[in-house]
C-alpha atoms as a PDB file:
ATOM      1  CA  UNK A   1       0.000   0.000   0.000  1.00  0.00           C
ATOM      2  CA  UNK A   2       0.979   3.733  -1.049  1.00  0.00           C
ATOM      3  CA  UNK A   3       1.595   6.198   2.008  1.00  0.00           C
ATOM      4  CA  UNK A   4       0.592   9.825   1.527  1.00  0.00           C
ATOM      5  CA  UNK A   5       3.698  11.332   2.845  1.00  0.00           C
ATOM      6  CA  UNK A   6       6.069   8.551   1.108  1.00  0.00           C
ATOM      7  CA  UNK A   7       6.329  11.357  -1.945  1.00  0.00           C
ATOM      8  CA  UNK A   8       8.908  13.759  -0.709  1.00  0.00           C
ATOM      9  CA  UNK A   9       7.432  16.289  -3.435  1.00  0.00           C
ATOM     10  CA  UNK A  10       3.965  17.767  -3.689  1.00  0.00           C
ATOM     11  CA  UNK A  11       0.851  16.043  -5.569  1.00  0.00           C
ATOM     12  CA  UNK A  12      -0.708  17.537  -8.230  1.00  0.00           C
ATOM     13  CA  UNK A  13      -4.094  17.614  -9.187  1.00  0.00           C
ATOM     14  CA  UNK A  14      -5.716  19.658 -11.910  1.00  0.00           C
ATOM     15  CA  UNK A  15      -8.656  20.283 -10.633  1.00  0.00           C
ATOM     16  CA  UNK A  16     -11.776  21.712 -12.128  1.00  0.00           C
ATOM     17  CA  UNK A  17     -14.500  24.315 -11.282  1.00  0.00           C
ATOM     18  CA  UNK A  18     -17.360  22.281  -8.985  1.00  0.00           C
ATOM     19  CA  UNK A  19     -15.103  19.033  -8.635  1.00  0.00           C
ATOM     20  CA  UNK A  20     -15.304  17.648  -5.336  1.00  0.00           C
ATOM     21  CA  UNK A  21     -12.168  16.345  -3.533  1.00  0.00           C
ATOM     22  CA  UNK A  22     -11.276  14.077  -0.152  1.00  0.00           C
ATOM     23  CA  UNK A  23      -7.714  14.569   0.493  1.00  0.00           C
ATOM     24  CA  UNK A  24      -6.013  12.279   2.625  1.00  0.00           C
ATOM     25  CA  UNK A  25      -4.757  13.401   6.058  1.00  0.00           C
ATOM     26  CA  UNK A  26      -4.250  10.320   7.958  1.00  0.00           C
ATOM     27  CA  UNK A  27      -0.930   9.718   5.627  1.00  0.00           C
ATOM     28  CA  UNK A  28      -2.526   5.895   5.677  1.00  0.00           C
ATOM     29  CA  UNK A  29      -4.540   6.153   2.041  1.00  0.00           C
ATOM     30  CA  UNK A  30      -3.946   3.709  -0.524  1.00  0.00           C
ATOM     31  CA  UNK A  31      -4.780   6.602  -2.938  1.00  0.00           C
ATOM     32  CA  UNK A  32      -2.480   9.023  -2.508  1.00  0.00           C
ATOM     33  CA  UNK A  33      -3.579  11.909  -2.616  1.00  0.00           C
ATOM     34  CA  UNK A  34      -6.481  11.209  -2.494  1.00  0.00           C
ATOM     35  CA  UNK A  35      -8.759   9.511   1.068  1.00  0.00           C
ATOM     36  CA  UNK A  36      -9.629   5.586   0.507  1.00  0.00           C
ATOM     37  CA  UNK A  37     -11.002   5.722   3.953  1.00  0.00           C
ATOM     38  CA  UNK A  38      -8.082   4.234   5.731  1.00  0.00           C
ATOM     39  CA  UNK A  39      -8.504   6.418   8.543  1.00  0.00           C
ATOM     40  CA  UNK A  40     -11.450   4.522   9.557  1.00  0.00           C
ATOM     41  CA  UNK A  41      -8.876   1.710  10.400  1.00  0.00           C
ATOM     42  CA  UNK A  42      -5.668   3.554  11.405  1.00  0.00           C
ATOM     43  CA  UNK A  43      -7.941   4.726  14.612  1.00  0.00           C
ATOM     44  CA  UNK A  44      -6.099   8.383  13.776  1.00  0.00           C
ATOM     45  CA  UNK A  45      -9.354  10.477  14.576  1.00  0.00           C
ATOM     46  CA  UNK A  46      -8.156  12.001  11.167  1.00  0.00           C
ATOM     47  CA  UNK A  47     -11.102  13.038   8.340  1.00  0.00           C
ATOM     48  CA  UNK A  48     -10.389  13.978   5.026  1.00  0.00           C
ATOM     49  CA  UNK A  49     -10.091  17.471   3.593  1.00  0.00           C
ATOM     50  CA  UNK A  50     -13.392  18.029   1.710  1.00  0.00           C
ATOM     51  CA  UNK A  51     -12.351  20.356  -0.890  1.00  0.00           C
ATOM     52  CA  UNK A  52     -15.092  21.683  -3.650  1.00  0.00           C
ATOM     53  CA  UNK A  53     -12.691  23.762  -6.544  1.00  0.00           C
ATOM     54  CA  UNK A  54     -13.668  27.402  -7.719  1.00  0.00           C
ATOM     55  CA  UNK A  55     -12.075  27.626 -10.369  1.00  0.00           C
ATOM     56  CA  UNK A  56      -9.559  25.534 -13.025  1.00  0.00           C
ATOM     57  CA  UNK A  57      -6.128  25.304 -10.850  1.00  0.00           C
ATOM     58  CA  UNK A  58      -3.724  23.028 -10.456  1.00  0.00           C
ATOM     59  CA  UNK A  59      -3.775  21.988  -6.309  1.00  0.00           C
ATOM     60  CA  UNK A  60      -0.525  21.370  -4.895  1.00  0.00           C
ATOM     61  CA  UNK A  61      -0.957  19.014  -2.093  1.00  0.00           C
ATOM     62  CA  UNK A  62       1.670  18.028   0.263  1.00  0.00           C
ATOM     63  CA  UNK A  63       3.389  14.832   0.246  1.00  0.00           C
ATOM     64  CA  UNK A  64       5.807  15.360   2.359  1.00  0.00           C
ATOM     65  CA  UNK A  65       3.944  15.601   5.761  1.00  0.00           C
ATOM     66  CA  UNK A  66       5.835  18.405   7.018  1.00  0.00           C
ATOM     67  CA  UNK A  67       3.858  21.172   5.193  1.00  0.00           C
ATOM     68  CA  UNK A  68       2.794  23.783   8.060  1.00  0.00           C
ATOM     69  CA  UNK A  69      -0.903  24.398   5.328  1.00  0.00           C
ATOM     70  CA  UNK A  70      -1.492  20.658   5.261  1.00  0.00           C
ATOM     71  CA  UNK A  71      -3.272  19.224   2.989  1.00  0.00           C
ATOM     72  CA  UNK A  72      -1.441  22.217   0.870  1.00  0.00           C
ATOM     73  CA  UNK A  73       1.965  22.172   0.017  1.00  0.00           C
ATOM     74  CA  UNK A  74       4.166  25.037   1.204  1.00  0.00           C
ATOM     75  CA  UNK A  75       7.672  23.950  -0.118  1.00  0.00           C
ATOM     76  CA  UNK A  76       8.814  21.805   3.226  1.00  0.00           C
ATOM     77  CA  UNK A  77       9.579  18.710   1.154  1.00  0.00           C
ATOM     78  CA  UNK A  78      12.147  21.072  -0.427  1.00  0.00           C
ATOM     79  CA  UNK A  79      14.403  20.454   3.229  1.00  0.00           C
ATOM     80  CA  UNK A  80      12.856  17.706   4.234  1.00  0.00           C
ATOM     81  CA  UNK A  81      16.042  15.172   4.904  1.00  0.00           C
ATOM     82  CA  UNK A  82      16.732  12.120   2.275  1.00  0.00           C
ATOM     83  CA  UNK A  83      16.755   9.440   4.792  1.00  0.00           C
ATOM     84  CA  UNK A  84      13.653   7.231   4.202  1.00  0.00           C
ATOM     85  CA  UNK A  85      13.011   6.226   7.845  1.00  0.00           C
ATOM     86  CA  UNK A  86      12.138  10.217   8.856  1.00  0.00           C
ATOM     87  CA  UNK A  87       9.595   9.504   5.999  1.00  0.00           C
ATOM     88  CA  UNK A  88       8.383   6.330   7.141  1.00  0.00           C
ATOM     89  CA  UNK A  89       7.382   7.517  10.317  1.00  0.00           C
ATOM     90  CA  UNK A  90       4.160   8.459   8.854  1.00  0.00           C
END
């Protein structure tokens, strides 16, 4: 199974205006970036980010873990160390 935070670079997604989004938050999703209800199991008391786009934009979504706007991406993955066990953790 995919972890969310496994990425060490941002997600993607080119959304469109009135798509509906659940983005992971748990870290646990085997969907990355997107929820696949994992939290349900991980016992996290995590929910997914319901997110409903405005307009056409790309959304940058962390995959890193370390982002301080999570489930946005604010460059952290950019100093985020290379050793695979800090990004395990999650």
């Amino acid at each position: 199974m995919a972890k969310m935070f496994e990425n060490k670079k941002n997600y993607i997604v080119h959304g469109k205006v009135g798509e509906h989004y659940s983005i992971c938050t748990c870290g646990k999703t085997a969907t990355p970036p997107f929820c696949s209800n994992e939290h349900k199991n991980a016992n996290s008391g995590a929910e997914p980010h319901e997110h409903v786009c405005e307009k056409d934009d790309p959304l940058y979504i962390c995959g890193c873990g370390q982002s301080k706007k999570r489930p946005w991406c604010d460059g952290a993955h950019k100093s985020c160390p290379e050793n695979d066990d800090y990004m395990k953790r999650w």
